[in-house]
C-alpha atoms as a PDB file:
ATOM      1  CA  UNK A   1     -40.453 -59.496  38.101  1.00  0.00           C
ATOM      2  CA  UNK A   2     -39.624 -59.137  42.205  1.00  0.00           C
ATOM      3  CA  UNK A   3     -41.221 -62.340  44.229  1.00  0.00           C
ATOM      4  CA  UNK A   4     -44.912 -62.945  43.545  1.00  0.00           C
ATOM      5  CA  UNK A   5     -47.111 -61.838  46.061  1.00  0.00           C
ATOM      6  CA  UNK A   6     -49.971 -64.161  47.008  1.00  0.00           C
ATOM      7  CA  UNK A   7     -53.035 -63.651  45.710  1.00  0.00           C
ATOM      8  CA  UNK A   8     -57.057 -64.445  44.931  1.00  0.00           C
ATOM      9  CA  UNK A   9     -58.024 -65.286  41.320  1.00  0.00           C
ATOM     10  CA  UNK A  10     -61.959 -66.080  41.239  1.00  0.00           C
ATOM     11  CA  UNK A  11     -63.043 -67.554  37.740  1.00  0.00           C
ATOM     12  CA  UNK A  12     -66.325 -69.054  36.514  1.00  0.00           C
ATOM     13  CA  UNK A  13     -66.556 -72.436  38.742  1.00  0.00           C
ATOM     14  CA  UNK A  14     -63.706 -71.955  41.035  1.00  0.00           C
ATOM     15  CA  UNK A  15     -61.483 -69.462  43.407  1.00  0.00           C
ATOM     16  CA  UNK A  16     -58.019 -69.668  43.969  1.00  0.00           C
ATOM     17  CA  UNK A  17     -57.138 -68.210  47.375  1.00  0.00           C
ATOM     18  CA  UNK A  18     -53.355 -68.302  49.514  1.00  0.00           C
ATOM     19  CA  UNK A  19     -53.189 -70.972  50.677  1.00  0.00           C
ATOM     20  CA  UNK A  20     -53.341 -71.201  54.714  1.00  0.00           C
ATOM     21  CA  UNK A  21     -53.155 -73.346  58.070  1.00  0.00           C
ATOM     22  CA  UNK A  22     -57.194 -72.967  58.461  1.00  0.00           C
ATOM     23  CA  UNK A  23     -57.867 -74.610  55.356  1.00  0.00           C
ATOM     24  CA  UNK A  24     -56.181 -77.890  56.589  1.00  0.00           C
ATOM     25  CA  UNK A  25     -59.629 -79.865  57.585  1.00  0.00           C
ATOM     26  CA  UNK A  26     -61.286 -78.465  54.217  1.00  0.00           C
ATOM     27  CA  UNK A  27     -58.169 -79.924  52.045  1.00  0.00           C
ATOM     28  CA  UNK A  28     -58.379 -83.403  54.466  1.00  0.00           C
ATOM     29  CA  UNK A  29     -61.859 -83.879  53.319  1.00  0.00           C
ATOM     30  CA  UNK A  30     -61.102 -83.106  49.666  1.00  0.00           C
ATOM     31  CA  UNK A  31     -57.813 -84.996  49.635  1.00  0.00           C
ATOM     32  CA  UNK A  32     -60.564 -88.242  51.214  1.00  0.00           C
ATOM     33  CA  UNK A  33     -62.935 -86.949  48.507  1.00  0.00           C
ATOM     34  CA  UNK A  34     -61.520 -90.516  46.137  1.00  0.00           C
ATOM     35  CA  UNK A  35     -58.706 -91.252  48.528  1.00  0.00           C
ATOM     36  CA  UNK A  36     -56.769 -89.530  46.286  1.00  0.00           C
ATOM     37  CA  UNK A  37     -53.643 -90.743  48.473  1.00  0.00           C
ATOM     38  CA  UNK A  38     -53.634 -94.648  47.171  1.00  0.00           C
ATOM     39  CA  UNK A  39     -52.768 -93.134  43.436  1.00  0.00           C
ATOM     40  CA  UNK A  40     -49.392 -94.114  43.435  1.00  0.00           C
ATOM     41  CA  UNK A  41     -48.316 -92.063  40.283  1.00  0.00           C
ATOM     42  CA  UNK A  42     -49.101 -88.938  42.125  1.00  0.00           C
ATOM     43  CA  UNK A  43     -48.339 -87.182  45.519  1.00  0.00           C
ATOM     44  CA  UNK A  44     -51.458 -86.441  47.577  1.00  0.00           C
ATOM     45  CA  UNK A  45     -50.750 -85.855  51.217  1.00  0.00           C
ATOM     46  CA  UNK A  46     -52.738 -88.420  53.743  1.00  0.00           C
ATOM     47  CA  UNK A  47     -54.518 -87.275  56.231  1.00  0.00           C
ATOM     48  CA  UNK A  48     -52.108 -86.888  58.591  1.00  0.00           C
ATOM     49  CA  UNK A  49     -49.911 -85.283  56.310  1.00  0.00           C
ATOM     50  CA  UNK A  50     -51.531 -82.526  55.816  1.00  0.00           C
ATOM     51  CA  UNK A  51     -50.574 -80.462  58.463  1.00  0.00           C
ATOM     52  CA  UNK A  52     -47.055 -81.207  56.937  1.00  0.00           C
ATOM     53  CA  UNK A  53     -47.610 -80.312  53.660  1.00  0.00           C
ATOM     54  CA  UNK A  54     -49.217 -76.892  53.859  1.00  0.00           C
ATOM     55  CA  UNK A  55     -46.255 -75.867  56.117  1.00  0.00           C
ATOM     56  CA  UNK A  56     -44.177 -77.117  53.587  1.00  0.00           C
ATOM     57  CA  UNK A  57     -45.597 -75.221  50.813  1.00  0.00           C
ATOM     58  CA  UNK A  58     -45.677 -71.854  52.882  1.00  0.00           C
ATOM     59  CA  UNK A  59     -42.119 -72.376  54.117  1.00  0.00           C
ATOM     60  CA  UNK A  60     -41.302 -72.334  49.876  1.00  0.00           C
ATOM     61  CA  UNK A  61     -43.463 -69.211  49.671  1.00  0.00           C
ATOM     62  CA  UNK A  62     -41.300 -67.819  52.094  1.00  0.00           C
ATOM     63  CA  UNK A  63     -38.254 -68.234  49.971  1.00  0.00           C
ATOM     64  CA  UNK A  64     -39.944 -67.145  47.274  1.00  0.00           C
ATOM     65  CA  UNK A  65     -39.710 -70.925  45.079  1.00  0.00           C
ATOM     66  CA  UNK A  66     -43.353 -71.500  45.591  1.00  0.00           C
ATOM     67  CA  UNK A  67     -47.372 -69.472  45.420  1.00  0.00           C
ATOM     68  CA  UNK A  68     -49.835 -71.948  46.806  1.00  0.00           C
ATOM     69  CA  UNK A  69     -53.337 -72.017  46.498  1.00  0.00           C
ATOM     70  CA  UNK A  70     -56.270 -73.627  47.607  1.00  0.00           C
ATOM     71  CA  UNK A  71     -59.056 -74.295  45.261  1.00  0.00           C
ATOM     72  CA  UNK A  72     -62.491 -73.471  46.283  1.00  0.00           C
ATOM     73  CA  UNK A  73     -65.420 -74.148  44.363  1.00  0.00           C
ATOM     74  CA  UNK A  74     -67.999 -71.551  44.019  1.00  0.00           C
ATOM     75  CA  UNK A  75     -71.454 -71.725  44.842  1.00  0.00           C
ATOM     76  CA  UNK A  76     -73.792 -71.967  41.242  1.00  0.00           C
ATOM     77  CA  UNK A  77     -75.954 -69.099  42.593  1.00  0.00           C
ATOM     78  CA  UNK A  78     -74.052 -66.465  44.479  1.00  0.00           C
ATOM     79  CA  UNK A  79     -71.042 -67.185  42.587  1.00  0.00           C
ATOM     80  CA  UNK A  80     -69.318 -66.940  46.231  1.00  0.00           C
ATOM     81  CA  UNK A  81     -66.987 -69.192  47.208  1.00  0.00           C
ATOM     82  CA  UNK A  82     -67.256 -72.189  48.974  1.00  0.00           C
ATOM     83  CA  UNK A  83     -66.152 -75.886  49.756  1.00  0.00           C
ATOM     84  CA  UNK A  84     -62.706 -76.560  49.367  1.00  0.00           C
ATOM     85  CA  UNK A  85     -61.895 -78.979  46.573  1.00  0.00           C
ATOM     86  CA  UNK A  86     -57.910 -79.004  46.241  1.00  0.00           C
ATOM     87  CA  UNK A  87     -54.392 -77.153  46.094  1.00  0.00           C
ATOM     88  CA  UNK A  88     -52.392 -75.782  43.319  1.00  0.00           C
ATOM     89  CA  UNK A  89     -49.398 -73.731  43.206  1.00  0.00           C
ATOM     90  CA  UNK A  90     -46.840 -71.522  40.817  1.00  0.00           C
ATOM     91  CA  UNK A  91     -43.652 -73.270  41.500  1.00  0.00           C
ATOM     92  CA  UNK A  92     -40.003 -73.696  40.109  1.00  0.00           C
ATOM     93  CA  UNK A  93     -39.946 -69.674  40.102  1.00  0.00           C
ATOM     94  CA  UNK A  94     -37.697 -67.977  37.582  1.00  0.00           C
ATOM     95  CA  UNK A  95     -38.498 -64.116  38.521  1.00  0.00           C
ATOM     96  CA  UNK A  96     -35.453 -62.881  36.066  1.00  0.00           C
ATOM     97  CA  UNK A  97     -36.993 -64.612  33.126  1.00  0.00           C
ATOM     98  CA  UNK A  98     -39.685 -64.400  34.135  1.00  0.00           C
ATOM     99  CA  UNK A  99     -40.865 -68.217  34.164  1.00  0.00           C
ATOM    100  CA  UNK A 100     -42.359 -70.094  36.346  1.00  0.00           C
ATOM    101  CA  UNK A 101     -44.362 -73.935  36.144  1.00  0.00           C
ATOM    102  CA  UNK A 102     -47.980 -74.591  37.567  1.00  0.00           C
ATOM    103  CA  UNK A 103     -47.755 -77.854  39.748  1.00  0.00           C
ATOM    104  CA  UNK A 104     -48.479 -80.019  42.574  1.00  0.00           C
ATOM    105  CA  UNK A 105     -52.374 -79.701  41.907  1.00  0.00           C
ATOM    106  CA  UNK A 106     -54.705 -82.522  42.698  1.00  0.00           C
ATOM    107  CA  UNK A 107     -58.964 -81.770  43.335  1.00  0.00           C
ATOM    108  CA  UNK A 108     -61.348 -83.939  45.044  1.00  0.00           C
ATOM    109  CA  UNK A 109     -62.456 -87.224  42.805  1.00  0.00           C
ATOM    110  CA  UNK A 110     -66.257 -85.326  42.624  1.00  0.00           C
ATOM    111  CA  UNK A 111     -65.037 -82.490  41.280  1.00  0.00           C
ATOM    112  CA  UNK A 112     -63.111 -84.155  38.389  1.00  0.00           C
ATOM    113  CA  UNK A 113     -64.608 -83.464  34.423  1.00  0.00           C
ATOM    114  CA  UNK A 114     -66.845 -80.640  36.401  1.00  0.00           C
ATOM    115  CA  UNK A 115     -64.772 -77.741  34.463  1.00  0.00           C
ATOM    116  CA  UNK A 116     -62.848 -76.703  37.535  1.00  0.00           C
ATOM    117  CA  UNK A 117     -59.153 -77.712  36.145  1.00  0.00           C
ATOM    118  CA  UNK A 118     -59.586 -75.926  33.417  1.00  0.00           C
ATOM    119  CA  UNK A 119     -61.049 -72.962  35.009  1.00  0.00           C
ATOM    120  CA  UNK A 120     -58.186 -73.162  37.332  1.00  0.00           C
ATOM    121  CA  UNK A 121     -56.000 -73.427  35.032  1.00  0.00           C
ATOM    122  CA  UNK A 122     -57.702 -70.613  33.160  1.00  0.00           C
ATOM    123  CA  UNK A 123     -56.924 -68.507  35.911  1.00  0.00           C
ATOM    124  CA  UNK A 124     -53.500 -69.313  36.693  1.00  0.00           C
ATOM    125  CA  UNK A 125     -51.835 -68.860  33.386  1.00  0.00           C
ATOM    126  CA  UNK A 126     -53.808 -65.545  33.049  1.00  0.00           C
ATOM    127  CA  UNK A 127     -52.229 -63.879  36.142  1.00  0.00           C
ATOM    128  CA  UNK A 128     -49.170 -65.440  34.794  1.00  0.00           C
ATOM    129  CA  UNK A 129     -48.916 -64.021  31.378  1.00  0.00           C
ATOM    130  CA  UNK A 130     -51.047 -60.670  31.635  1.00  0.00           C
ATOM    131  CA  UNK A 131     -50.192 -59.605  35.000  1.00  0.00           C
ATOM    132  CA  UNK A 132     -46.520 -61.163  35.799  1.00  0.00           C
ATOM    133  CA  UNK A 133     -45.471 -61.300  31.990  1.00  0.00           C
ATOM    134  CA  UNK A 134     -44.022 -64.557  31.407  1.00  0.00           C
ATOM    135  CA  UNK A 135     -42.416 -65.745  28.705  1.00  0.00           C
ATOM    136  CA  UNK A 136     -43.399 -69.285  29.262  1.00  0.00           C
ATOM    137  CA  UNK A 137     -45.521 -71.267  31.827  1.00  0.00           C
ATOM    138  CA  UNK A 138     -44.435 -74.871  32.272  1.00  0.00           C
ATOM    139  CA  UNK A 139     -46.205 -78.179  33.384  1.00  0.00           C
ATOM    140  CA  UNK A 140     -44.408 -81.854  34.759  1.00  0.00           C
ATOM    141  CA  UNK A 141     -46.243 -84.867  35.247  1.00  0.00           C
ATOM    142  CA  UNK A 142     -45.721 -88.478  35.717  1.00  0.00           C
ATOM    143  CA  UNK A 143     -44.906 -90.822  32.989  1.00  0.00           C
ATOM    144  CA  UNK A 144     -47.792 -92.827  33.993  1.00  0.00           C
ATOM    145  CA  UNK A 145     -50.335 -90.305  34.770  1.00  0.00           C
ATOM    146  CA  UNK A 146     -52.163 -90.595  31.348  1.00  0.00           C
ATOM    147  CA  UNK A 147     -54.842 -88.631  32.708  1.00  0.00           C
ATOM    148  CA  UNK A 148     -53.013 -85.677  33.644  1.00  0.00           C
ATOM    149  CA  UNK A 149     -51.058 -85.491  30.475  1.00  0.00           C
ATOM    150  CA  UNK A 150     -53.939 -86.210  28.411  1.00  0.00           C
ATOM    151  CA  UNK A 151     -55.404 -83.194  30.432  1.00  0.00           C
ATOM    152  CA  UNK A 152     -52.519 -80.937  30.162  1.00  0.00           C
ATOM    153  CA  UNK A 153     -52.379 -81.754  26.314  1.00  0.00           C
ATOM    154  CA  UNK A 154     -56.044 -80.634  26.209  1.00  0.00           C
ATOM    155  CA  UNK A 155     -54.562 -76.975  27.559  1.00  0.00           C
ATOM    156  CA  UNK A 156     -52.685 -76.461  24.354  1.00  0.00           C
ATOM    157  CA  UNK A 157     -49.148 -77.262  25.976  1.00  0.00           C
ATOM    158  CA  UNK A 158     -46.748 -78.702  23.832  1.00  0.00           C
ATOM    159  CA  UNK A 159     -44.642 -81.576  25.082  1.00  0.00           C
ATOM    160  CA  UNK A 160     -41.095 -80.376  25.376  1.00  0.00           C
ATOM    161  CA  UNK A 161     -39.490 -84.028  26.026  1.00  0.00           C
ATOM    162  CA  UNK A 162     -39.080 -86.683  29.162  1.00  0.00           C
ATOM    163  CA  UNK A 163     -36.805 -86.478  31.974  1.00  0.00           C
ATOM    164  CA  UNK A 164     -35.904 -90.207  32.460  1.00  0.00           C
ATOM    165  CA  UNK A 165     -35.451 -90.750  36.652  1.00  0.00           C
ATOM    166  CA  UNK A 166     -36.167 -87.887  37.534  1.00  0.00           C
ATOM    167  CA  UNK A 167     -37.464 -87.737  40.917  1.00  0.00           C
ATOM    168  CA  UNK A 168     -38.108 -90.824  43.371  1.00  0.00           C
ATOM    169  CA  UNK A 169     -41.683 -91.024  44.143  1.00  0.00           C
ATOM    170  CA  UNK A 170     -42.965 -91.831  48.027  1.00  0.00           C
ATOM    171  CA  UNK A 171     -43.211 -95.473  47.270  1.00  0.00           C
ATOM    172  CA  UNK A 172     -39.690 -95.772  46.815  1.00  0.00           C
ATOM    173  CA  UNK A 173     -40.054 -95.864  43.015  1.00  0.00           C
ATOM    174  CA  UNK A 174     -38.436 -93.892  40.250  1.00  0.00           C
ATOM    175  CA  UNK A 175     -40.312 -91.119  37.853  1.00  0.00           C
ATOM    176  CA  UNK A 176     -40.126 -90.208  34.397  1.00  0.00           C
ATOM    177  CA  UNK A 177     -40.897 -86.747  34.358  1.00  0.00           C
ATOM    178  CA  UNK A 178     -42.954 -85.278  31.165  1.00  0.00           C
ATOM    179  CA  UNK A 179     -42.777 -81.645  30.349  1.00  0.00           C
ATOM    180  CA  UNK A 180     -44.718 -79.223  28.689  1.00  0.00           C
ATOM    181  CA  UNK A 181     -45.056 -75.701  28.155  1.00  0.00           C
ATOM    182  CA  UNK A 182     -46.979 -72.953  26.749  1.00  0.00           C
ATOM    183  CA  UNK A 183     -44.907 -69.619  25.869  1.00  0.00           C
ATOM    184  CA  UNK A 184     -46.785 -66.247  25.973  1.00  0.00           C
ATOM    185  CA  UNK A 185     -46.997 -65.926  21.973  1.00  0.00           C
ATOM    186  CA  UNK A 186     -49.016 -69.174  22.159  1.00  0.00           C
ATOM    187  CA  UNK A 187     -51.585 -67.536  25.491  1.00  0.00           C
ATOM    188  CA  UNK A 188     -53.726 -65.952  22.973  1.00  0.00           C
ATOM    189  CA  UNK A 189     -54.886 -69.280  21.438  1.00  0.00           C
ATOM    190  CA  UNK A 190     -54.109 -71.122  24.093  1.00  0.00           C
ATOM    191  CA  UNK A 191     -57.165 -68.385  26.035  1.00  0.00           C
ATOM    192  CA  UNK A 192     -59.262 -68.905  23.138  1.00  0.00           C
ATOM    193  CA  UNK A 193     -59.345 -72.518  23.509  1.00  0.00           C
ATOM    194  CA  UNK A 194     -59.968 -72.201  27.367  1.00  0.00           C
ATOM    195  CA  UNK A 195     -62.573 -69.889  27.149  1.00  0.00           C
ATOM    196  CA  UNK A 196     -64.422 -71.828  24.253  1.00  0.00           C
ATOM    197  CA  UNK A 197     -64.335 -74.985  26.585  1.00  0.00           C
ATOM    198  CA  UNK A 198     -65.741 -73.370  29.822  1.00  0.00           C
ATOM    199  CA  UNK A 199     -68.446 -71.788  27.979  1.00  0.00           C
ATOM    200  CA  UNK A 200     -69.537 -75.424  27.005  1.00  0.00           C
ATOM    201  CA  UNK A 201     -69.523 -75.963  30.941  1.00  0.00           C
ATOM    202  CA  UNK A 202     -73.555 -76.340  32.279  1.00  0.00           C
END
Protein backbone atom coordinates (compact mmCIF):
# COMPACT_ATOMS: atom_id res chain seq x y z
CA UNK A 1 0.00 0.00 0.00
CA UNK A 2 1.71 3.63 -1.24
CA UNK A 3 0.33 6.70 1.13
CA UNK A 4 -3.46 6.89 1.39
CA UNK A 5 -4.98 9.38 -0.58
CA UNK A 6 -7.75 11.43 1.04
CA UNK A 7 -10.97 10.63 0.46
CA UNK A 8 -15.11 10.85 0.88
CA UNK A 9 -16.89 7.83 2.44
CA UNK A 10 -20.80 8.69 2.70
CA UNK A 11 -22.72 5.98 4.83
CA UNK A 12 -26.30 5.82 6.13
CA UNK A 13 -26.32 8.87 8.80
CA UNK A 14 -23.02 10.39 8.16
CA UNK A 15 -20.15 11.56 5.48
CA UNK A 16 -16.68 11.50 6.00
CA UNK A 17 -14.98 14.18 3.89
CA UNK A 18 -10.84 15.52 3.96
CA UNK A 19 -10.65 17.30 6.26
CA UNK A 20 -9.96 21.21 5.47
CA UNK A 21 -9.24 24.92 6.74
CA UNK A 22 -13.05 25.94 5.74
CA UNK A 23 -14.50 23.56 7.99
CA UNK A 24 -12.86 25.29 11.06
CA UNK A 25 -16.17 27.40 12.26
CA UNK A 26 -18.39 24.14 11.52
CA UNK A 27 -15.93 21.90 13.86
CA UNK A 28 -15.90 25.16 16.59
CA UNK A 29 -19.57 24.84 16.86
CA UNK A 30 -19.55 21.04 17.11
CA UNK A 31 -16.51 20.90 19.37
CA UNK A 32 -19.11 23.77 21.74
CA UNK A 33 -21.89 21.30 20.84
CA UNK A 34 -21.31 19.75 25.03
CA UNK A 35 -18.12 21.69 25.53
CA UNK A 36 -16.57 18.75 24.68
CA UNK A 37 -13.16 20.56 25.73
CA UNK A 38 -13.74 20.37 29.80
CA UNK A 39 -13.57 16.27 29.37
CA UNK A 40 -10.36 15.91 30.76
CA UNK A 41 -9.82 12.18 29.70
CA UNK A 42 -9.94 13.24 26.15
CA UNK A 43 -8.33 15.84 23.73
CA UNK A 44 -10.87 18.17 22.11
CA UNK A 45 -9.36 21.32 20.75
CA UNK A 46 -10.97 24.76 22.33
CA UNK A 47 -12.08 27.14 20.39
CA UNK A 48 -9.20 28.83 19.76
CA UNK A 49 -7.41 25.84 19.07
CA UNK A 50 -8.87 24.93 16.32
CA UNK A 51 -7.21 26.71 13.82
CA UNK A 52 -4.17 24.82 15.38
CA UNK A 53 -5.34 21.58 15.24
CA UNK A 54 -6.58 21.16 11.70
CA UNK A 55 -3.14 22.47 10.56
CA UNK A 56 -1.75 20.03 12.65
CA UNK A 57 -3.57 17.16 11.32
CA UNK A 58 -2.94 18.24 7.57
CA UNK A 59 0.75 18.89 8.24
CA UNK A 60 0.64 14.71 9.34
CA UNK A 61 -1.25 14.09 6.11
CA UNK A 62 1.48 15.61 4.47
CA UNK A 63 3.96 13.15 5.79
CA UNK A 64 1.83 10.62 5.18
CA UNK A 65 1.29 9.51 9.37
CA UNK A 66 -2.20 10.82 9.32
CA UNK A 67 -5.98 10.86 6.88
CA UNK A 68 -8.29 13.28 8.59
CA UNK A 69 -11.77 13.66 8.26
CA UNK A 70 -14.52 15.68 9.15
CA UNK A 71 -17.78 14.15 9.99
CA UNK A 72 -20.84 15.53 8.50
CA UNK A 73 -24.16 14.44 9.23
CA UNK A 74 -26.54 13.90 6.47
CA UNK A 75 -29.74 15.36 5.98
CA UNK A 76 -32.80 12.45 6.78
CA UNK A 77 -34.39 13.37 3.41
CA UNK A 78 -31.92 14.10 0.67
CA UNK A 79 -29.45 11.94 2.22
CA UNK A 80 -26.98 15.01 1.33
CA UNK A 81 -24.68 16.10 3.56
CA UNK A 82 -24.81 18.62 5.97
CA UNK A 83 -23.87 20.14 9.48
CA UNK A 84 -20.65 19.31 10.68
CA UNK A 85 -20.65 17.16 13.80
CA UNK A 86 -16.84 16.12 14.43
CA UNK A 87 -13.30 14.84 13.16
CA UNK A 88 -11.83 11.48 12.78
CA UNK A 89 -8.77 10.27 11.24
CA UNK A 90 -6.61 6.95 10.04
CA UNK A 91 -3.50 7.47 11.98
CA UNK A 92 -0.28 5.59 13.21
CA UNK A 93 0.10 4.51 9.36
CA UNK A 94 1.89 1.26 8.64
CA UNK A 95 1.62 1.27 4.60
CA UNK A 96 4.16 -1.95 4.41
CA UNK A 97 1.90 -3.99 6.59
CA UNK A 98 -0.49 -2.59 5.78
CA UNK A 99 -1.94 -1.33 9.28
CA UNK A 100 -3.08 1.51 10.35
CA UNK A 101 -5.39 2.71 13.83
CA UNK A 102 -8.66 4.90 13.63
CA UNK A 103 -8.24 7.79 16.26
CA UNK A 104 -8.52 11.18 17.56
CA UNK A 105 -12.43 11.18 16.89
CA UNK A 106 -14.76 13.11 19.10
CA UNK A 107 -18.71 14.30 17.66
CA UNK A 108 -20.84 16.93 19.01
CA UNK A 109 -22.66 15.89 22.56
CA UNK A 110 -26.25 15.92 20.28
CA UNK A 111 -25.12 13.67 18.04
CA UNK A 112 -23.99 11.02 20.60
CA UNK A 113 -26.24 7.36 20.71
CA UNK A 114 -27.77 8.89 17.22
CA UNK A 115 -25.93 5.91 15.18
CA UNK A 116 -23.32 8.18 13.69
CA UNK A 117 -20.09 6.45 15.49
CA UNK A 118 -20.95 3.48 14.38
CA UNK A 119 -21.80 4.46 10.95
CA UNK A 120 -18.53 6.19 10.96
CA UNK A 121 -16.92 3.68 12.06
CA UNK A 122 -18.74 1.47 9.59
CA UNK A 123 -17.23 3.37 7.00
CA UNK A 124 -13.80 3.69 8.04
CA UNK A 125 -12.84 0.13 8.63
CA UNK A 126 -14.57 -0.70 5.27
CA UNK A 127 -12.24 1.49 3.12
CA UNK A 128 -9.67 0.06 5.36
CA UNK A 129 -10.04 -3.59 4.86
CA UNK A 130 -11.79 -3.85 1.30
CA UNK A 131 -10.15 -1.11 -0.43
CA UNK A 132 -6.53 -0.61 1.36
CA UNK A 133 -6.33 -4.37 2.56
CA UNK A 134 -5.31 -4.33 6.02
CA UNK A 135 -4.42 -6.86 8.04
CA UNK A 136 -5.54 -5.21 11.17
CA UNK A 137 -7.22 -1.87 12.17
CA UNK A 138 -6.36 -0.69 15.66
CA UNK A 139 -8.11 1.57 18.33
CA UNK A 140 -6.37 3.52 21.77
CA UNK A 141 -8.29 5.12 24.30
CA UNK A 142 -7.98 6.43 27.72
CA UNK A 143 -7.95 4.32 30.75
CA UNK A 144 -10.71 6.34 32.04
CA UNK A 145 -12.82 6.87 29.09
CA UNK A 146 -15.35 4.05 29.96
CA UNK A 147 -17.51 5.31 27.39
CA UNK A 148 -15.29 5.07 24.57
CA UNK A 149 -14.05 1.66 25.42
CA UNK A 150 -17.35 0.43 26.23
CA UNK A 151 -18.10 1.81 22.65
CA UNK A 152 -15.17 0.42 20.93
CA UNK A 153 -15.92 -3.03 22.67
CA UNK A 154 -19.42 -2.75 21.14
CA UNK A 155 -17.39 -2.72 17.49
CA UNK A 156 -16.21 -6.23 18.03
CA UNK A 157 -12.48 -5.14 18.87
CA UNK A 158 -10.72 -7.23 21.10
CA UNK A 159 -8.63 -5.67 23.83
CA UNK A 160 -5.02 -6.37 23.08
CA UNK A 161 -3.61 -5.08 26.64
CA UNK A 162 -2.76 -1.48 28.48
CA UNK A 163 0.07 0.71 27.90
CA UNK A 164 0.75 1.99 31.48
CA UNK A 165 2.04 6.02 31.04
CA UNK A 166 1.76 6.23 27.98
CA UNK A 167 1.23 9.63 26.84
CA UNK A 168 0.88 12.89 29.12
CA UNK A 169 -2.45 14.33 28.65
CA UNK A 170 -2.94 18.46 28.30
CA UNK A 171 -3.64 18.76 31.95
CA UNK A 172 -0.33 17.75 32.82
CA UNK A 173 -1.50 14.25 33.79
CA UNK A 174 -0.35 10.81 32.78
CA UNK A 175 -2.47 8.15 30.46
CA UNK A 176 -2.95 4.61 30.45
CA UNK A 177 -3.43 3.79 27.03
CA UNK A 178 -5.99 0.76 26.13
CA UNK A 179 -5.70 -1.01 22.86
CA UNK A 180 -7.75 -2.87 20.68
CA UNK A 181 -7.91 -4.25 17.38
CA UNK A 182 -9.86 -5.95 14.83
CA UNK A 183 -7.76 -8.06 12.12
CA UNK A 184 -9.29 -8.51 8.60
CA UNK A 185 -10.32 -12.34 9.24
CA UNK A 186 -12.51 -10.92 12.05
CA UNK A 187 -14.17 -7.73 9.32
CA UNK A 188 -16.67 -10.14 8.13
CA UNK A 189 -18.39 -10.49 11.55
CA UNK A 190 -17.22 -7.64 12.77
CA UNK A 191 -19.56 -5.96 9.26
CA UNK A 192 -22.26 -8.18 10.19
CA UNK A 193 -22.55 -6.85 13.56
CA UNK A 194 -22.31 -3.17 12.23
CA UNK A 195 -24.71 -3.51 9.72
CA UNK A 196 -27.28 -5.39 12.04
CA UNK A 197 -26.96 -2.36 14.51
CA UNK A 198 -27.51 0.53 11.99
CA UNK A 199 -30.40 -1.13 10.56
CA UNK A 200 -31.97 -0.89 14.14
CA UNK A 201 -31.16 2.98 13.70
CA UNK A 202 -34.83 5.09 13.20
Amino acid sequence: MTAIAPVTLRGKYVTLEPLSMSHHDGLVAAASDGELWNLWYTSVPRPEAMKDEIERRLAAQEIGSMVPFTTRLNDPVTGEAGKIIGMTTYCNINAELPRLEIGYTWNAASSQGSGTNPDSKRLLLAHAFETLGCVAVEFNTHWMNFQSREAITRLGAKQDGVLRAHRRMPDGSLRDTVVFSILAAEWPQVRSGLDHRLSKKR
